[in-house]
N, C-alpha and C. Protein backbone atom coordinates (compact mmCIF):
# COMPACT_ATOMS: atom_id res chain seq x y z
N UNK A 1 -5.84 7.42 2.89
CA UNK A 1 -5.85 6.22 2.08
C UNK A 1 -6.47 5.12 2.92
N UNK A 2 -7.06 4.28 2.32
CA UNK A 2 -8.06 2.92 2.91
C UNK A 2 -7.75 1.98 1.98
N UNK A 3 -7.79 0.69 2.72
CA UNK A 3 -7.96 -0.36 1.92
C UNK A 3 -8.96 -1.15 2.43
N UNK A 4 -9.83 -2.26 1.51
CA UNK A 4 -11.56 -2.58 1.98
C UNK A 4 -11.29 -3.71 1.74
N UNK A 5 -12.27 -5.07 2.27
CA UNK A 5 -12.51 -6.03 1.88
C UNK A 5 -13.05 -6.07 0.25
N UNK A 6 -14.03 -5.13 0.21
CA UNK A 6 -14.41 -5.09 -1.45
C UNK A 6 -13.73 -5.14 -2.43
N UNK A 7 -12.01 -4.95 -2.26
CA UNK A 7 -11.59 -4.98 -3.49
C UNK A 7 -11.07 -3.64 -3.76
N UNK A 8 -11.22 -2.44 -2.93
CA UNK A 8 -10.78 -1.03 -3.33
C UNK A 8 -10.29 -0.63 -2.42
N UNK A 9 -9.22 0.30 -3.05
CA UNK A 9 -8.71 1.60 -2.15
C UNK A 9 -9.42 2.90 -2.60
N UNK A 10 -8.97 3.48 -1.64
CA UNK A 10 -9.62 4.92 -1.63
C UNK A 10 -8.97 5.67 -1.23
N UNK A 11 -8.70 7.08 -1.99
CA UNK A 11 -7.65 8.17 -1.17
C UNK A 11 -9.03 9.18 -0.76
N UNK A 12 -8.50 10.16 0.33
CA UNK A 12 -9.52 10.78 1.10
C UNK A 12 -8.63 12.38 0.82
N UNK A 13 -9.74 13.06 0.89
CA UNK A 13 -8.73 14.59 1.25
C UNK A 13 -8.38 14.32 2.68
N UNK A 14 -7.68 15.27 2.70
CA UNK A 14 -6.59 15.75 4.17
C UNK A 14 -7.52 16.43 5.59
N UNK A 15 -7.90 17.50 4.50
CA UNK A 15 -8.57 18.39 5.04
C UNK A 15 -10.03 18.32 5.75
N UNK A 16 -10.82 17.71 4.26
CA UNK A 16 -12.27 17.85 4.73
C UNK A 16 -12.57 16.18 4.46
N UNK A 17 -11.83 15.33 4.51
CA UNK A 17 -12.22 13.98 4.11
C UNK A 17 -13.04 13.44 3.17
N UNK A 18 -12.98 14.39 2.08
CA UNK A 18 -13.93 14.02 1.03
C UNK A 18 -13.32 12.86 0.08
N UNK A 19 -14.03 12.22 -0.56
CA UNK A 19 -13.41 10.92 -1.75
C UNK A 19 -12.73 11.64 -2.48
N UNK A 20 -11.68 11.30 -3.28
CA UNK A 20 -10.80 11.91 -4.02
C UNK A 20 -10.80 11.05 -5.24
N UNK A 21 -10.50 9.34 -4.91
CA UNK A 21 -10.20 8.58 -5.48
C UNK A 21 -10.30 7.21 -5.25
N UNK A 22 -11.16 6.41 -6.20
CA UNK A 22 -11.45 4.81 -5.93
C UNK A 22 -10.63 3.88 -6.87
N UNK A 23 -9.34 3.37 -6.25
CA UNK A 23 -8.97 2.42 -7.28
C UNK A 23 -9.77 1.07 -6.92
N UNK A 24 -9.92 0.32 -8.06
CA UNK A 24 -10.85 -1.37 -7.90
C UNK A 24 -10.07 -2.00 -8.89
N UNK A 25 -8.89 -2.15 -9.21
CA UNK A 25 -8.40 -3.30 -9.98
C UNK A 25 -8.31 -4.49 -9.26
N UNK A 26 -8.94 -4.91 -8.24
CA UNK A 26 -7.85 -5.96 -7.51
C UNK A 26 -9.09 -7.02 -7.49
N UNK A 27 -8.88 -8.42 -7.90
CA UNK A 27 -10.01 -9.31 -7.55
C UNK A 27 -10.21 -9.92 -6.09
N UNK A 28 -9.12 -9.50 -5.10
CA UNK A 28 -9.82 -9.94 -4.00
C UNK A 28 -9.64 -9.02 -3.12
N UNK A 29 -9.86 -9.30 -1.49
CA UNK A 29 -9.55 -8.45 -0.49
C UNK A 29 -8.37 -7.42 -0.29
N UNK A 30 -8.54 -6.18 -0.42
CA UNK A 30 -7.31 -5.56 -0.35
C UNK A 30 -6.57 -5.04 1.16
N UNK A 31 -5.32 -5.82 1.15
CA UNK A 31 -5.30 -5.88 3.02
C UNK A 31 -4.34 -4.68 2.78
N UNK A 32 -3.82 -3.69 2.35
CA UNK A 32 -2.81 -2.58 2.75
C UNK A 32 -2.92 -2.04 1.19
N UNK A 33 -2.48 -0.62 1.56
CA UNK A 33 -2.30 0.85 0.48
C UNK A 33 -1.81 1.76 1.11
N UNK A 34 -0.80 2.42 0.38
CA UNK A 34 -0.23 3.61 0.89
C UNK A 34 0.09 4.66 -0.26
N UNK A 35 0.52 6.03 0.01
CA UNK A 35 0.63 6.64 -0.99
C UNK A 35 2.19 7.19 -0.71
N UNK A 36 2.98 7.02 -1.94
CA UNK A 36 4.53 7.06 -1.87
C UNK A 36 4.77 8.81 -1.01
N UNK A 37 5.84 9.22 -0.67
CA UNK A 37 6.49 10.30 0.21
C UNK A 37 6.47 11.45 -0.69
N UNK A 38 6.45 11.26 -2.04
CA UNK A 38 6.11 12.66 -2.84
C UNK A 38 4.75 12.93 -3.69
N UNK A 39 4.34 11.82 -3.18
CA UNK A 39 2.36 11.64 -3.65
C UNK A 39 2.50 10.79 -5.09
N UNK A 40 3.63 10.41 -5.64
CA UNK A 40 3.45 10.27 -7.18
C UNK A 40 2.86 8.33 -7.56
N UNK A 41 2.97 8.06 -6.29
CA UNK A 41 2.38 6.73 -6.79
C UNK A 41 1.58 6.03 -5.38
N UNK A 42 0.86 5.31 -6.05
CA UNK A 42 -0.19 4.60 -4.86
C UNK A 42 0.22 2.66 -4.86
N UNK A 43 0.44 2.30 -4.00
CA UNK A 43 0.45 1.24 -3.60
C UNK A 43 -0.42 -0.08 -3.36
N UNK A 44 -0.64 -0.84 -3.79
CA UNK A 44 -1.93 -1.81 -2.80
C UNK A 44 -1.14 -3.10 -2.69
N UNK A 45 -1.65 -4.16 -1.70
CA UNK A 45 -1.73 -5.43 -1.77
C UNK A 45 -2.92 -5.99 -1.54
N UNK A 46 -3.04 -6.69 -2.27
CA UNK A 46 -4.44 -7.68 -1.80
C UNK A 46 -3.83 -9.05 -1.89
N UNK A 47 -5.14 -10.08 -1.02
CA UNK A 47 -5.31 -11.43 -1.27
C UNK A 47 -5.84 -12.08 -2.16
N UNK A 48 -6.02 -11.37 -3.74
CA UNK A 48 -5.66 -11.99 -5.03
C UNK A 48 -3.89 -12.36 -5.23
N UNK A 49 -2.92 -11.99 -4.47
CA UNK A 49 -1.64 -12.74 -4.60
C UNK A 49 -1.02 -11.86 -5.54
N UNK A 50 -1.41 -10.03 -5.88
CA UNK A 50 -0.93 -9.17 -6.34
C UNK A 50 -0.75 -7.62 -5.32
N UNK A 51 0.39 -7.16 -5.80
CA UNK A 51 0.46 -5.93 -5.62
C UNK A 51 0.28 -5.21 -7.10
N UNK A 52 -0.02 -4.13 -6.90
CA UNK A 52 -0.52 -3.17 -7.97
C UNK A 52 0.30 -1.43 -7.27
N UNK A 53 0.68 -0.84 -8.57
CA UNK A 53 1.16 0.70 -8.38
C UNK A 53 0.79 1.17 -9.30
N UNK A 54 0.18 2.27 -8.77
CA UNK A 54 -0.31 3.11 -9.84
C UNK A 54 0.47 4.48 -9.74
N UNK A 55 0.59 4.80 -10.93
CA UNK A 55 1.72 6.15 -11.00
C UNK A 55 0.60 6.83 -10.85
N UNK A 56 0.76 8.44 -10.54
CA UNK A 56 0.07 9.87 -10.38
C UNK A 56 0.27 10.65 -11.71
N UNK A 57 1.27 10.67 -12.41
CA UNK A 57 2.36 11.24 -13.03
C UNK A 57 1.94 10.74 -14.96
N UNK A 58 2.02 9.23 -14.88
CA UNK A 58 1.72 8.83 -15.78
C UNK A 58 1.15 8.22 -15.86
N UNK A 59 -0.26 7.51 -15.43
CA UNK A 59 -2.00 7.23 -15.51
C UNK A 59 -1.64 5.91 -15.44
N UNK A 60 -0.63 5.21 -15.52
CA UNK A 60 -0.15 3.94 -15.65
C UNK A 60 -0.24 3.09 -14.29
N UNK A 61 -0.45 1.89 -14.61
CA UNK A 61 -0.54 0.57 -13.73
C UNK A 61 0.23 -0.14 -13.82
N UNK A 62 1.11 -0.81 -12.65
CA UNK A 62 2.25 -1.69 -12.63
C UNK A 62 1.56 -3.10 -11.81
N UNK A 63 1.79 -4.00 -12.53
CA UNK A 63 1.26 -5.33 -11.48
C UNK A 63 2.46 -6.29 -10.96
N UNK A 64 2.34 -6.45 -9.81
CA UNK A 64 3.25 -7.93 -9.78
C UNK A 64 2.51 -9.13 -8.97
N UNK A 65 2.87 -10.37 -9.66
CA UNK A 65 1.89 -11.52 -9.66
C UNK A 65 2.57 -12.30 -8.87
N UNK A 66 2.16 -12.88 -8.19
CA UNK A 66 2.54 -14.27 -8.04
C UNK A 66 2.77 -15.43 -9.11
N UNK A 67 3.58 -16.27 -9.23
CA UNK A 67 3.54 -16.81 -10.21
C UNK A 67 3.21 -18.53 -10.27
């Protein structure tokens, strides 16, 4: 997993480091991402003043804002 100035994370294979997956919901710098202990959800924060989760499980997006 990576997180970029551009705005995306990225999950990588394990194995051969190939792209797996580009999330880009985020409008600004994304400073941290992780992927939860049983793989089922992905994490980000960025400096748009949101975190974002995305389930594995159910295709779904969770936001929390600053308010």
């Amino acid at each position: 997993m990576s997180s970029s100035f551009d705005g995306t994370c990225k999950l990588w294979g394990s194995g051969d480091w190939k792209l797996i997956a580009t999330l880009n919901d985020h409008e600004g710098k994304v400073m941290s991402c992780d992927v939860s202990g049983d793989g089922t959800c992905i994490v980000s924060g960025s400096m748009d003043k949101t975190f974002k989760m995305w389930s594995n499980e159910t295709d779904r997006q969770f936001i929390l804002r600053e308010q």
